[in-house]
N, C-alpha and C. Protein backbone atom coordinates (compact mmCIF):
# COMPACT_ATOMS: atom_id res chain seq x y z
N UNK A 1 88.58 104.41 115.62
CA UNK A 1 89.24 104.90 114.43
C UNK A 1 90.48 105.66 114.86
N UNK A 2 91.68 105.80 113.97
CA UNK A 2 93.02 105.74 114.44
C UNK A 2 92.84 107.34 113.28
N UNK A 3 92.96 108.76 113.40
CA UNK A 3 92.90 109.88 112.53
C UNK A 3 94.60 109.98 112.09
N UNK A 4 95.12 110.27 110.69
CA UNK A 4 96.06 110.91 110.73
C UNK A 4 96.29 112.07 109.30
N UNK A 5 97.32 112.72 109.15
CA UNK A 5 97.37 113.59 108.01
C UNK A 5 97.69 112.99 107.16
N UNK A 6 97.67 114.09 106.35
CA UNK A 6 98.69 113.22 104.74
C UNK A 6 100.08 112.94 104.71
N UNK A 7 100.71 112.95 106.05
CA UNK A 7 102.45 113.54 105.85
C UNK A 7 102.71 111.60 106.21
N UNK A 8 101.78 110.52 106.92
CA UNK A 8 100.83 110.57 107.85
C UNK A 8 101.50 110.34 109.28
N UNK A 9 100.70 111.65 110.12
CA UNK A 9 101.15 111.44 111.51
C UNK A 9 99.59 111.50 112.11
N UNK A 10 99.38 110.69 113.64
CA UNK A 10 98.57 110.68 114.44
C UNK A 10 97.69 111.76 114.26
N UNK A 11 97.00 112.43 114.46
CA UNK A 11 95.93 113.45 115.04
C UNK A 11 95.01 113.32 115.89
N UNK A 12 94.36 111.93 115.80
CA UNK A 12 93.39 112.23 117.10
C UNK A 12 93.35 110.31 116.52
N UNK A 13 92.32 110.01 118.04
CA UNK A 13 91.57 108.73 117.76
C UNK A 13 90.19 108.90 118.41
N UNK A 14 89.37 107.66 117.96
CA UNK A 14 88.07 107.66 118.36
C UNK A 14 87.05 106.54 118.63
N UNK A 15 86.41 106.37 119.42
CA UNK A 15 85.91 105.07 119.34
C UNK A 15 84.23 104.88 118.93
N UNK A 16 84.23 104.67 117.89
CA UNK A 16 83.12 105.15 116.75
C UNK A 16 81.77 104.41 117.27
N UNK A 17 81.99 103.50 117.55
CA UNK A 17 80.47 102.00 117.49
C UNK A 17 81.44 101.27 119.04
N UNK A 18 80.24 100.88 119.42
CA UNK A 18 80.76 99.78 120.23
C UNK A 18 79.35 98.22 120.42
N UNK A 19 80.01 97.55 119.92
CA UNK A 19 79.11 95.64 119.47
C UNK A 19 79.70 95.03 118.43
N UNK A 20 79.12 93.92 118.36
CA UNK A 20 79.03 93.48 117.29
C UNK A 20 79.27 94.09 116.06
N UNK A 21 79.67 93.38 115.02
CA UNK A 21 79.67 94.11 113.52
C UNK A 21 78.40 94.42 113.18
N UNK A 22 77.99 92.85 112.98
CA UNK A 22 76.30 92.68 112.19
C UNK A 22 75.48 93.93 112.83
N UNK A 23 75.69 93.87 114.77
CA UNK A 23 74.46 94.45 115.41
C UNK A 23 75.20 96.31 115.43
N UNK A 24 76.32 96.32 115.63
CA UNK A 24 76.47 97.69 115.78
C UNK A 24 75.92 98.87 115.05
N UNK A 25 75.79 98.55 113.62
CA UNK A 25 75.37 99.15 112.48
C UNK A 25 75.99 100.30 112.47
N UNK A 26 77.52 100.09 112.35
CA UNK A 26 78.47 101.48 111.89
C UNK A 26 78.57 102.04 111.06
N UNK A 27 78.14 103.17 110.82
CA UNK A 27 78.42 103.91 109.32
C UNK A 27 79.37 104.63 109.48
N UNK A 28 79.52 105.19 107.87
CA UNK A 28 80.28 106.40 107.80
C UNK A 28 80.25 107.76 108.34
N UNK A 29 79.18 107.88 108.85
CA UNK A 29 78.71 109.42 109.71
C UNK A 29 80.11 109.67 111.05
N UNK A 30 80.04 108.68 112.15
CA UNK A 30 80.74 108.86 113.27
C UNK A 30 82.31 108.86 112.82
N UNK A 31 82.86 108.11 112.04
CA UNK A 31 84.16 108.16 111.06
C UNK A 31 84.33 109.79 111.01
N UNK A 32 83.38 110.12 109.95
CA UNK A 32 83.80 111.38 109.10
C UNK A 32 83.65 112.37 110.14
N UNK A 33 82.90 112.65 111.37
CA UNK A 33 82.48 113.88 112.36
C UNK A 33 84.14 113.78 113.04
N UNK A 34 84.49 112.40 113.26
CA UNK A 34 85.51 112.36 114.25
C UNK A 34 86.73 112.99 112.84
N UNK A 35 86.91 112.45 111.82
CA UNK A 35 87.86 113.00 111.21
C UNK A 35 87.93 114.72 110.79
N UNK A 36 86.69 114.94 110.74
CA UNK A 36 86.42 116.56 110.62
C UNK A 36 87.31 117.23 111.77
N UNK A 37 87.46 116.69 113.46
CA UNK A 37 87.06 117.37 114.34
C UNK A 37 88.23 117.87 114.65
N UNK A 38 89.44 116.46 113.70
CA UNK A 38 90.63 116.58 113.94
C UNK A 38 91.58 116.97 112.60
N UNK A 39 90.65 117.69 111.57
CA UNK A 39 91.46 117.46 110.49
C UNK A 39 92.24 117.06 110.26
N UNK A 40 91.74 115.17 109.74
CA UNK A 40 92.54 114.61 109.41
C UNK A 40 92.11 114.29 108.32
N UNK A 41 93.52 113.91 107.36
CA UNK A 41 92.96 113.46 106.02
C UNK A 41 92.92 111.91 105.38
N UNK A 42 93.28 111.13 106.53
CA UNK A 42 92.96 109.75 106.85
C UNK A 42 92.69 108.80 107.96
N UNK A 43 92.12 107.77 107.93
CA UNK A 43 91.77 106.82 108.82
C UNK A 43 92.20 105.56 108.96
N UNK A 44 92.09 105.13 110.03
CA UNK A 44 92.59 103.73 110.17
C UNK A 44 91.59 103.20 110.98
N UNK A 45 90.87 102.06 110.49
CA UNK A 45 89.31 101.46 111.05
C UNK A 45 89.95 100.41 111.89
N UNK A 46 89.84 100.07 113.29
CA UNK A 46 90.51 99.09 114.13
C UNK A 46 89.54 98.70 115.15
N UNK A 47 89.38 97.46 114.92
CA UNK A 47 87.84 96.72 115.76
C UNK A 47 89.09 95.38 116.44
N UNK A 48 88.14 95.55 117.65
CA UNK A 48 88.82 94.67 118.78
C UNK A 48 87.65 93.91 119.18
N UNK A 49 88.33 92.37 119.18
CA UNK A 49 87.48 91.41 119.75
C UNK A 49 88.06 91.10 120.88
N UNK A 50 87.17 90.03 121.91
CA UNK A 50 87.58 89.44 122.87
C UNK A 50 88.39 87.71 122.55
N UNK A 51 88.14 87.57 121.53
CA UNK A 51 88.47 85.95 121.37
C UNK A 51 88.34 86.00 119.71
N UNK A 52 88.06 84.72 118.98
CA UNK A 52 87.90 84.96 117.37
C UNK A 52 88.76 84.24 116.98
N UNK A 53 88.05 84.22 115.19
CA UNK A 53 89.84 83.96 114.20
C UNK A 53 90.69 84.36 114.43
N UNK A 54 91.71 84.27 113.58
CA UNK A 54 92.79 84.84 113.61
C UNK A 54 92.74 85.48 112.08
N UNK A 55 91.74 85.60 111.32
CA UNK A 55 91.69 86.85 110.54
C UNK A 55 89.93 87.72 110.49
N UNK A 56 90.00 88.50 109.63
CA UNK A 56 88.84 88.90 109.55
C UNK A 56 87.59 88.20 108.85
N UNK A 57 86.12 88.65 109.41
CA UNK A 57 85.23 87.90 108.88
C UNK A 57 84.52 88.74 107.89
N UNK A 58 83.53 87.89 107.08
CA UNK A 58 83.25 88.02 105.55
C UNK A 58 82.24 89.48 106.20
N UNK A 59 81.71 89.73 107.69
CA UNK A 59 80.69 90.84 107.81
C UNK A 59 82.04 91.65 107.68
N UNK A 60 82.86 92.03 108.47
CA UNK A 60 83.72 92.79 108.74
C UNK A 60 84.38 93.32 107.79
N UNK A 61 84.64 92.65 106.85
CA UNK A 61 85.47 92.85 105.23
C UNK A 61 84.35 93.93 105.14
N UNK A 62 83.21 93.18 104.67
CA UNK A 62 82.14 94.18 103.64
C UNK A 62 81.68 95.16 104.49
N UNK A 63 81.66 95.09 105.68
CA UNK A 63 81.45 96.45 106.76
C UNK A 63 82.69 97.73 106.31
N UNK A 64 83.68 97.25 106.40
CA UNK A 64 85.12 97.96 105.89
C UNK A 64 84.67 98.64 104.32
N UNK A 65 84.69 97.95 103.75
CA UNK A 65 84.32 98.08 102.24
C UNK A 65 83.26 99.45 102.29
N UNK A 66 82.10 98.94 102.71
CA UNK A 66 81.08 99.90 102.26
C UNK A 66 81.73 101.39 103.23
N UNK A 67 82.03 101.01 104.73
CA UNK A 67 82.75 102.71 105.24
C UNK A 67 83.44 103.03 104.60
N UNK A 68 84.46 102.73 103.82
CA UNK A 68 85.63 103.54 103.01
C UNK A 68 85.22 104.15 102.16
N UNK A 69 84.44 103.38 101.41
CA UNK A 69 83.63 103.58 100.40
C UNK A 69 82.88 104.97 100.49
N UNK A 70 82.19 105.12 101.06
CA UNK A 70 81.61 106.04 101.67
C UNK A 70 82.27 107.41 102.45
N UNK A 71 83.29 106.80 102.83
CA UNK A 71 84.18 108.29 103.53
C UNK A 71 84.96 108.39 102.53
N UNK A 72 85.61 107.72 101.19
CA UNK A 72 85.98 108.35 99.93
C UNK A 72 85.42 109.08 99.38
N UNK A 73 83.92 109.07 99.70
CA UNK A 73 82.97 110.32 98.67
C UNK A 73 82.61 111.65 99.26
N UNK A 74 83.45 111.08 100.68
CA UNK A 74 83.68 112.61 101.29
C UNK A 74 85.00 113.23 101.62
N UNK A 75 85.89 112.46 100.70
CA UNK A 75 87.13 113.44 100.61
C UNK A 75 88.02 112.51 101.95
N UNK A 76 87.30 111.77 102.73
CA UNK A 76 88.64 110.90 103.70
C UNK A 76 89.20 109.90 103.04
N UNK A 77 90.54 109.61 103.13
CA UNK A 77 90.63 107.89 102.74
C UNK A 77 91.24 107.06 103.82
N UNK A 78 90.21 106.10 103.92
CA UNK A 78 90.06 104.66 104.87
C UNK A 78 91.56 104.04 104.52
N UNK A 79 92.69 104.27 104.81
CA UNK A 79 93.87 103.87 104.32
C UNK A 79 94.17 102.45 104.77
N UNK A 80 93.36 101.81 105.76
CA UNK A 80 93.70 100.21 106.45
C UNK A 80 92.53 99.86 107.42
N UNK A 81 92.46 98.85 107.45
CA UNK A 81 91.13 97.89 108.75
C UNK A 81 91.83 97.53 109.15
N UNK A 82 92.14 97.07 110.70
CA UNK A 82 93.09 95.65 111.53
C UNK A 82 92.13 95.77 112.56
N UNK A 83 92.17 94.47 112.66
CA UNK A 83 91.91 93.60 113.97
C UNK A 83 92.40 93.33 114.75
N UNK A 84 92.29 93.73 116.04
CA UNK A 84 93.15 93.06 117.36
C UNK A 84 92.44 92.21 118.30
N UNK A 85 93.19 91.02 118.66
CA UNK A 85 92.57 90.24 119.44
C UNK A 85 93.07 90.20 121.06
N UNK A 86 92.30 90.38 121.60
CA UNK A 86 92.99 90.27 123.34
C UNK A 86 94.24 89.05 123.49
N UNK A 87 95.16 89.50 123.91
CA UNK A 87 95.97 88.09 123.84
C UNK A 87 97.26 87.74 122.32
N UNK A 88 96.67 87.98 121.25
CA UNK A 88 96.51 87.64 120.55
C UNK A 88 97.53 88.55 119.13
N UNK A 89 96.99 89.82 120.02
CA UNK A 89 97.73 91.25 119.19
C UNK A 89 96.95 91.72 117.80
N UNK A 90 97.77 92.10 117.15
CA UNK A 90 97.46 92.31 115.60
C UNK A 90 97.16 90.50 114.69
N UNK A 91 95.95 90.83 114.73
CA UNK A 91 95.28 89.69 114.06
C UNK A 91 95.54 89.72 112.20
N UNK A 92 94.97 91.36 111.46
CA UNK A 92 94.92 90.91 110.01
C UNK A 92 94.83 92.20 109.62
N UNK A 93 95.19 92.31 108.73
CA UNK A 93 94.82 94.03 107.86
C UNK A 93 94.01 93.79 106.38
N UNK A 94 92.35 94.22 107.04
CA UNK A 94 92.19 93.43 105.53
C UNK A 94 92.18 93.92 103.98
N UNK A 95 92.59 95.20 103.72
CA UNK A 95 92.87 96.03 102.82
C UNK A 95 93.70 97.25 103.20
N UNK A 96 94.40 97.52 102.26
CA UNK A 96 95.22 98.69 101.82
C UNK A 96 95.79 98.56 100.83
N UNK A 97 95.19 100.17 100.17
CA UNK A 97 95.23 100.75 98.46
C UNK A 97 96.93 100.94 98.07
N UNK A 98 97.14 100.76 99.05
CA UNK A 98 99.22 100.97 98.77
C UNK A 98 99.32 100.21 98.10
């Protein structure tokens, strides 16, 4: 996770889960501790594969979905998801409320 303010500049980063989507089972808990730590008042969710599409998958969307979701009801907002692929770069951004 990529932390920044409201102005928005950097504050901290973090590396929340590490696997699979399906198997990692990332919640909103490690998000929100890391954004607390750095008061920040947003996030940027960024999962790196080794190989893949070239956009995001239907777990990954609704993985995105339900964390934002969830760190909205605690006052963070999930402002973007991207994917990077080795090789490959910036793969997809699969939402932003802008």
């Amino acid at each position: 996770a990529i932390y920044l303010t409201a102005r928005p500049r950097l504050v901290g980063h973090a590396v929340v889960a590490v696997g699979w989507v399906q198997a990692a089972g990332l919640s909103a808990h490690p998000v929100l501790l890391g954004a607390r730590a750095c008061r920040a008042a947003g996030s940027v969710l960024v999962r790196y594969r080794r190989y893949g599409a070239l956009s995001t998958t239907e777990a990954e969307q609704a993985s995105f979905r339900a964390i934002a979701a969830a760190c909205g009801r605690h006052g963070l907002a999930v402002v973007d998801h991207l994917v990077v692929t080795a090789g490959a770069g910036l793969v997809a951004s699969a939402w932003s409320p802008r």
